[in-house]
Protein backbone atom coordinates (compact mmCIF):
# COMPACT_ATOMS: atom_id res chain seq x y z
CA UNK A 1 42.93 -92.11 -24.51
CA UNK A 2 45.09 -93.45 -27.40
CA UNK A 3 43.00 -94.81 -30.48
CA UNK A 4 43.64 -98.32 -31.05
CA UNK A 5 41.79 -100.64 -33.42
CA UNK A 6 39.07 -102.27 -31.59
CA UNK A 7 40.13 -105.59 -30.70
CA UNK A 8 39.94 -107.80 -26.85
CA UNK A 9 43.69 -108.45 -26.81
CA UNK A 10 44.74 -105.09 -27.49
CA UNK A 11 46.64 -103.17 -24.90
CA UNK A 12 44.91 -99.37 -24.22
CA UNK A 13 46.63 -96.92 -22.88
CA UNK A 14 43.89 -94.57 -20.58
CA UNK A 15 43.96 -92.82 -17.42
CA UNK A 16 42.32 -94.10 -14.31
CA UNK A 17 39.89 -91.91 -12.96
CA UNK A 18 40.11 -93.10 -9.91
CA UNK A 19 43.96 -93.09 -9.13
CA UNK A 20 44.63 -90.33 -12.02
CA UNK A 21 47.16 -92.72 -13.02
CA UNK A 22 47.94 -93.47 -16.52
CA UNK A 23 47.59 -97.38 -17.09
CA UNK A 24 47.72 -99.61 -19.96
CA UNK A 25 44.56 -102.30 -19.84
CA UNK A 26 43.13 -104.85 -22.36
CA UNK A 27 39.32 -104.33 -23.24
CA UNK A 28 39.16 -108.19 -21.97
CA UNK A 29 40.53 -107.62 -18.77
CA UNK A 30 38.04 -104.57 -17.81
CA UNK A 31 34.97 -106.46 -19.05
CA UNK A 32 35.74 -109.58 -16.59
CA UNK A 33 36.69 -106.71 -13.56
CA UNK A 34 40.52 -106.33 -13.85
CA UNK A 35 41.90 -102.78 -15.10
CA UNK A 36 44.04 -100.73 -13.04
CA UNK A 37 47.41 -102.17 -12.09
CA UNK A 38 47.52 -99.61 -9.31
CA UNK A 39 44.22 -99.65 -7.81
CA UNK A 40 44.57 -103.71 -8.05
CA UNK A 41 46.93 -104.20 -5.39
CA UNK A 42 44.95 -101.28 -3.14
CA UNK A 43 48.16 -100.16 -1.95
CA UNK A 44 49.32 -96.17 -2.87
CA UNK A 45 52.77 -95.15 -3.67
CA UNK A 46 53.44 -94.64 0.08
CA UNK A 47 52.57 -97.91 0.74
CA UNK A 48 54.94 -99.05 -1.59
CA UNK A 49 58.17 -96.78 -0.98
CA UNK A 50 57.29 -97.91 2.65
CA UNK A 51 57.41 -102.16 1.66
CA UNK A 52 60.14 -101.32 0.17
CA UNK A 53 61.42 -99.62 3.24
CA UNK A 54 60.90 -102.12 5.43
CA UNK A 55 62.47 -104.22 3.45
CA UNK A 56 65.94 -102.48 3.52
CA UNK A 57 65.80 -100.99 -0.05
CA UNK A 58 64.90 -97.37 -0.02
CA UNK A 59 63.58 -96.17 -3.44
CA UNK A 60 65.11 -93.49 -5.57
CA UNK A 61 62.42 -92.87 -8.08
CA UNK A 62 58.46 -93.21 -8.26
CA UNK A 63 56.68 -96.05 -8.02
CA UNK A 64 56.16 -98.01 -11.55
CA UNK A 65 53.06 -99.11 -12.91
CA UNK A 66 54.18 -102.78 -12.62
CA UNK A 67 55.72 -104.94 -9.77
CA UNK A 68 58.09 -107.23 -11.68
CA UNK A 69 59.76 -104.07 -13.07
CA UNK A 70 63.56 -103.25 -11.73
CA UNK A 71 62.99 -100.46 -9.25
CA UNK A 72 66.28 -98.10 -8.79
CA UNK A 73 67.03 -98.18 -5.25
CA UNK A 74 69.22 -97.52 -2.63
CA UNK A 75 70.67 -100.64 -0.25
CA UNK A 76 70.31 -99.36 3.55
CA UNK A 77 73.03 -102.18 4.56
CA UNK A 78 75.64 -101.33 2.32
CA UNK A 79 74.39 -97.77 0.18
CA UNK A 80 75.21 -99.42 -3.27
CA UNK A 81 72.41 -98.36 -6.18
CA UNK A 82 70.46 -101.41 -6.78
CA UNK A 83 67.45 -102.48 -8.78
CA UNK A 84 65.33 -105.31 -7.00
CA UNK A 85 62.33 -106.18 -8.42
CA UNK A 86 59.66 -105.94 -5.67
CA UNK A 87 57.78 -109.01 -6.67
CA UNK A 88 60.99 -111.15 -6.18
CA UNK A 89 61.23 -109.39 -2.69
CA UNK A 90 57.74 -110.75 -1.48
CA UNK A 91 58.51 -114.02 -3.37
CA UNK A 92 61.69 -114.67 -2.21
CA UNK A 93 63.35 -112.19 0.10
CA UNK A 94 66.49 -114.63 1.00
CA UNK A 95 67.53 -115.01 -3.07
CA UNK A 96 66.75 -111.52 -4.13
CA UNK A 97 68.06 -107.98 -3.39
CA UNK A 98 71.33 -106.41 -3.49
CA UNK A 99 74.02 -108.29 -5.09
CA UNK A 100 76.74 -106.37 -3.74
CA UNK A 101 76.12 -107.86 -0.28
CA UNK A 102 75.23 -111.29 -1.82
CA UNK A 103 78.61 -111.53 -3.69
CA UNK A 104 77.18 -111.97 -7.33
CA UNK A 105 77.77 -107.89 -8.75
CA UNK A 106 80.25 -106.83 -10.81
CA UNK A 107 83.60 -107.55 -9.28
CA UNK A 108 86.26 -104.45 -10.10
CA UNK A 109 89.91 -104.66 -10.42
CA UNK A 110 90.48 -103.40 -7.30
CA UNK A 111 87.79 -104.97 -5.16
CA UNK A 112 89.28 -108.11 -6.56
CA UNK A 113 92.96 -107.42 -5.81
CA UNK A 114 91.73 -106.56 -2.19
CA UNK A 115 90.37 -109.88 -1.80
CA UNK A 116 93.09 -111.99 -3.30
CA UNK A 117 95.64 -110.15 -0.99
CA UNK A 118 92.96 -110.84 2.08
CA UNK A 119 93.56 -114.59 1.13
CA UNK A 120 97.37 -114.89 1.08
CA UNK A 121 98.29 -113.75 -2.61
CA UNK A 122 99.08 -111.09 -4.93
CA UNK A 123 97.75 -111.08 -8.20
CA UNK A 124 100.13 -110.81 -11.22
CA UNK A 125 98.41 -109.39 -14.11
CA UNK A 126 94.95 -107.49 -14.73
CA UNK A 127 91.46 -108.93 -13.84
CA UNK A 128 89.36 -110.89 -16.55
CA UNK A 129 86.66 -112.16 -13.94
CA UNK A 130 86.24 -114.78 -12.07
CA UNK A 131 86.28 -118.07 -14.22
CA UNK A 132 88.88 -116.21 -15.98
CA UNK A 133 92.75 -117.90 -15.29
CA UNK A 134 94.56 -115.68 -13.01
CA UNK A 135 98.16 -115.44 -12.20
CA UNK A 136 98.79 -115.54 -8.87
CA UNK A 137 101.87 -114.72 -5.94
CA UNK A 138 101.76 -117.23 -2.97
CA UNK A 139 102.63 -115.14 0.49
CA UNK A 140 103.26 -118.52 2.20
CA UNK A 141 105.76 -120.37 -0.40
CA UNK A 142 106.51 -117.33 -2.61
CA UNK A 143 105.68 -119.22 -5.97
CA UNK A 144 103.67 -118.25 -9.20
CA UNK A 145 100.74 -120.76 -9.81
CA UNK A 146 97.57 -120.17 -12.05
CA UNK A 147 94.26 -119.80 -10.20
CA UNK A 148 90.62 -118.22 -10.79
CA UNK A 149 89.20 -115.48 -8.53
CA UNK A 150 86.25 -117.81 -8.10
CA UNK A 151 88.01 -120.78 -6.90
CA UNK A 152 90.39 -119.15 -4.69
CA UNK A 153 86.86 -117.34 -2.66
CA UNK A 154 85.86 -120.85 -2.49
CA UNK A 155 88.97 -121.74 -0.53
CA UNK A 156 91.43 -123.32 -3.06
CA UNK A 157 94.53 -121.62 -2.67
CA UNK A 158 97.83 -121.83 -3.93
CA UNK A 159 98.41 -125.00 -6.37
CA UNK A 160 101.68 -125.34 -4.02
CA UNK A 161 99.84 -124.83 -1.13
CA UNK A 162 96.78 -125.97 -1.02
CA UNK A 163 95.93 -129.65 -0.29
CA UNK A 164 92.94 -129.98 -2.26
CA UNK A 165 93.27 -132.15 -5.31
CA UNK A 166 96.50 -132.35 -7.07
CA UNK A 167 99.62 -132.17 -5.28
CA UNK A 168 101.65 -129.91 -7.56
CA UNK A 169 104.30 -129.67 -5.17
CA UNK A 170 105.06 -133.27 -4.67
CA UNK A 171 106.68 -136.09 -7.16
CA UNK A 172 104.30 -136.72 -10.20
CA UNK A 173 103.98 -138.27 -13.61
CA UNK A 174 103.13 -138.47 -17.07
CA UNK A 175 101.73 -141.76 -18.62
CA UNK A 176 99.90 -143.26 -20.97
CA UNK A 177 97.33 -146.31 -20.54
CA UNK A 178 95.59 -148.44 -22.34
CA UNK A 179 92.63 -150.65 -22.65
CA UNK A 180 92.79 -152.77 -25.68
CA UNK A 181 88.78 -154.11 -24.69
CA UNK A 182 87.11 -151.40 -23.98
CA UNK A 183 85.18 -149.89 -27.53
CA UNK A 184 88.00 -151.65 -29.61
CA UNK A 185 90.92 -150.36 -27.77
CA UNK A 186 91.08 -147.64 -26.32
CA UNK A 187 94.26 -144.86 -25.03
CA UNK A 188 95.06 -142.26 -22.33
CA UNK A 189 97.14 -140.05 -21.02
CA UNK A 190 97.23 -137.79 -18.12
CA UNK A 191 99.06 -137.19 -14.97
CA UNK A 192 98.99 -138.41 -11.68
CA UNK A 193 100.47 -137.53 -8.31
CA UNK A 194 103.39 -140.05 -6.93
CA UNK A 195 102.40 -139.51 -2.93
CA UNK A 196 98.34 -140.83 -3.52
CA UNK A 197 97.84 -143.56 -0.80
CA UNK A 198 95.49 -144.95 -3.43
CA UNK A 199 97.00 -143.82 -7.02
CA UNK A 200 95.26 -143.65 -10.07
CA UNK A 201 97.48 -146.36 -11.64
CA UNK A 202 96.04 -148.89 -8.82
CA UNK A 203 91.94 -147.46 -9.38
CA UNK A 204 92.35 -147.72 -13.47
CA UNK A 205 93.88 -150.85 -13.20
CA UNK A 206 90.86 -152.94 -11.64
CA UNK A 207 88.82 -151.61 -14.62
CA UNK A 208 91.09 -153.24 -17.03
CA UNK A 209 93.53 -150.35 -17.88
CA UNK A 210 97.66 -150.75 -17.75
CA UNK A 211 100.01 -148.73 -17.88
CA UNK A 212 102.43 -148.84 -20.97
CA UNK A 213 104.51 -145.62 -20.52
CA UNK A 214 105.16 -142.79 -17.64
CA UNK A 215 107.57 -140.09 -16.98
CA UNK A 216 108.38 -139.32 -13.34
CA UNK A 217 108.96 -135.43 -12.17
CA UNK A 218 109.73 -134.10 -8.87
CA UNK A 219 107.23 -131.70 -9.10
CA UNK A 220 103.78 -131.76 -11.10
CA UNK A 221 104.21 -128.57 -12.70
CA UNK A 222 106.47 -130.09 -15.20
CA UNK A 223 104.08 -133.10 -15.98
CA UNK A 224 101.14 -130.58 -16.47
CA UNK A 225 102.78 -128.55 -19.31
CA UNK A 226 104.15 -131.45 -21.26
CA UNK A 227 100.78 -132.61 -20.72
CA UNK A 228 98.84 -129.93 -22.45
CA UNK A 229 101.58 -129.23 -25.01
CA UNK A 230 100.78 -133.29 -26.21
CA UNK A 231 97.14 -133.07 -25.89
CA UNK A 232 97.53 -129.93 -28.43
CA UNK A 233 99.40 -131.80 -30.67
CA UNK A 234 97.15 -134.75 -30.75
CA UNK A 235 93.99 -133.17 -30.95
CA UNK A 236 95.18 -129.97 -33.57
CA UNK A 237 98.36 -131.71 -34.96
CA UNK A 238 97.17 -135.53 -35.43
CA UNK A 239 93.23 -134.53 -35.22
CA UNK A 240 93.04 -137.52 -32.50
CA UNK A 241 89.21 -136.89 -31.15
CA UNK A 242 88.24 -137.74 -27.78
CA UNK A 243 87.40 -141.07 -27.68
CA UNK A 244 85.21 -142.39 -24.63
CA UNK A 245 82.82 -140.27 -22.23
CA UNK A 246 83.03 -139.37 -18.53
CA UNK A 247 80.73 -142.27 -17.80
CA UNK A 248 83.44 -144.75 -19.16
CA UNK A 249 86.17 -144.24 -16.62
CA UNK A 250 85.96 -144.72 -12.80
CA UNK A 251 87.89 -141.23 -12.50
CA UNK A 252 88.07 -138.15 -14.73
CA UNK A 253 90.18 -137.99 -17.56
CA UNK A 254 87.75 -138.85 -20.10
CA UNK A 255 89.06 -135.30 -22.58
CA UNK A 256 92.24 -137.28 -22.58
CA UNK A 257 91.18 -140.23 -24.24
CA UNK A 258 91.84 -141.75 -28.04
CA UNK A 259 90.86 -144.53 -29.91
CA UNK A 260 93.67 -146.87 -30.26
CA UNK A 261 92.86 -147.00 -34.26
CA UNK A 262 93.53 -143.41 -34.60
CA UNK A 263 96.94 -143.61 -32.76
CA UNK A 264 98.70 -146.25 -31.29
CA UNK A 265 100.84 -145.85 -27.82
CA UNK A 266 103.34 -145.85 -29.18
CA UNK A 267 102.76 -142.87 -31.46
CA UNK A 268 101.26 -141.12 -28.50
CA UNK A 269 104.33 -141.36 -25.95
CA UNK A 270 106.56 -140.13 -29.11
CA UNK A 271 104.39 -136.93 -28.75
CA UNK A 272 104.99 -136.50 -24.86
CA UNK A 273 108.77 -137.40 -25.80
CA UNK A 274 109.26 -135.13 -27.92
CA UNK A 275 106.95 -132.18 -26.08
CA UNK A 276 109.05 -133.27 -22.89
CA UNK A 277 112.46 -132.36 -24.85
CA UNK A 278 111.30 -128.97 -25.59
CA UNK A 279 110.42 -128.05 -22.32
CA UNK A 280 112.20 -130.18 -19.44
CA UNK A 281 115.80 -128.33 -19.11
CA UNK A 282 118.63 -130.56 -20.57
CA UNK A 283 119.37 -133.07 -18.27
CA UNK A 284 118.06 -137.06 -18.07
CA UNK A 285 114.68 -138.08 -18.31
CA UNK A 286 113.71 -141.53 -16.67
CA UNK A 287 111.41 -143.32 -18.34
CA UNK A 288 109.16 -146.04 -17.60
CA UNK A 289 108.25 -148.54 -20.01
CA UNK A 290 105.66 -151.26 -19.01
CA UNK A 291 104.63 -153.52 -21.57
CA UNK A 292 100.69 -153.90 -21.64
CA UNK A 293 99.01 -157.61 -20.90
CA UNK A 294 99.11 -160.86 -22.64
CA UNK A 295 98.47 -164.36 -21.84
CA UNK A 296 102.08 -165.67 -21.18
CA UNK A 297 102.97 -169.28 -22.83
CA UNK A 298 103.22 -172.42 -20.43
CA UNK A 299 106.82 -172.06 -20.62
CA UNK A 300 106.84 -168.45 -20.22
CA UNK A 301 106.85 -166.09 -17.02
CA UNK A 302 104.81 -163.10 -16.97
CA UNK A 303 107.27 -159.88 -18.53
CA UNK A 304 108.21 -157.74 -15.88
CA UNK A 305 108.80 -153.53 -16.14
CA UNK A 306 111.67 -152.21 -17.89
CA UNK A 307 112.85 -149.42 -17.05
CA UNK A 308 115.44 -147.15 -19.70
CA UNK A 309 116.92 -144.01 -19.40
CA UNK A 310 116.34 -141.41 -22.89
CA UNK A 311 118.25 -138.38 -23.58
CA UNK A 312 115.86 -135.73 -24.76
């Protein structure tokens, strides 16, 4: 027995004469009848290699002296090395045991570039996991679009492809809006597919927002990098904060807000402007100019679009 200063709470490590089984107890716990952790279950090491038999796991080393310990094990289903915890087993045998054959364990390179191909793509690149971005080789349309191991397993394919969402292969834009009531006045910018039976333009707009600017592609790849490349520059370049939260807009979008005191439209679609002239190839961009809302004069009809053509 190891020699321990006398105290209640103090863990002792003895031997059970009993079960010959070496056991740490607490002084408290013998005097009110608990000691052994073996004995306390009444069930021997058979026993327990045999629950954990029956439930497919088939152990690979002795039993240890406590249940909520990882136990090294072998899967019978799929013959992986595993380490359940038999208390989770008895607790809640649907949500615990091998992860291999519940699709949560370690994913390898390989495993992963099986699976992609298994879905209609080849991956272009290494493996970084599965939130990680993932270049990826569409078997149906034979384009390169960026998507996660994890989404594509949950069925979003392609970006060309896949009819979820976005339509990256259809006509798009890039716009900016405004709300000059909302928190002072208030900015945005995003894209938006062109084929929406119900755009975003026509949703934003019964909350109050216009639109002052866009930029029509053929495509919505185009939209999305001049996109990000103004974002950087507004938020690094201009230090233009998010402005309003998710719960402020009846769509998302709300990362690609600003206040209107921090930058006007105007200074916002020079940014796409002049992001959209270093990537769009030389050629004509169309732009869309819309002037925002005002109370028109008696004498005065309501301004309509205006649309004007910019070399970039």
């Amino acid at each position: 027995m190891e020699l321990v200063p006398r105290l209640a709470a103090t863990s002792w490590l003895c031997r059970h004469d009993l079960c010959g089984k070496a056991v740490r107890v607490l002084v408290a716990g013998v005097v009110k009848g608990t000691g052994c952790t073996w004995c306390a279950g009444r069930r021997t090491s058979e026993e327990l290699r045999q629950e954990m038999l029956d439930r497919g796991f088939k152990p690979r080393v002795p039993p240890l002296p406590r249940m909520n310990q990882r136990w090294e094990s072998t899967h019978i289903r799929c013959g992986n090395t595993v380490y359940p915890i038999l208390v989770n087993l008895r607790q809640r045998p649907d949500q615990h045991g091998c992860p291999y054959c519940s699709k949560v364990a370690p994913i390898t390179h390989e495993i992963a570039v099986q699976r992609m191909g298994e879905r209609g793509a080849t991956p272009v690149g290494p493996f970084l996991g599965r939130s990680a971005p993932w270049n990826m080789l569409c078997h149906r349309c034979r384009q390169v679009s960026e998507r996660c191991y994890k989404r594509v397993m949950r069925g979003h394919g392609c970006r060309f492809c896949d009819k979820q969402g976005f339509d990256w292969a259809g006509p798009a834009v890039v716009y900016v809006m405004v709300d000059e009531a909302l928190k002072g006045g208030a900015g945005k910018t995003g894209i938006a597919s062109a084929r929406c039976k119900r755009d975003r333009f026509s949703v934003m707009r019964g909350r109050g927002w216009s639109r002052v600017y866009s930029y029509h592609c053929e495509t919505g790849i185009l939209p999305y990098e001049i996109e990000q490349a103004a974002l950087d520059v507004i938020r690094e370049v201009l230090e233009g904060a998010q402005f309003l939260s998710q719960q402020d807009l009846p769509q998302n979008g709300a990362t690609e807000t600003f206040s209107l005191a921090d930058l006007s439209t105007e200074g916002a679609w020079h940014v796409i402007t002049k992001q959209a002239g270093k990537i769009a190839p030389a050629s004509q961009l169309v732009i869309t100019v819309v002037p925002g809302p005002r109370l028109p004069d008696q004498t005065e009809s309501q301004p309509r679009g205006e649309q004007l053509a910019f070399d970039l």
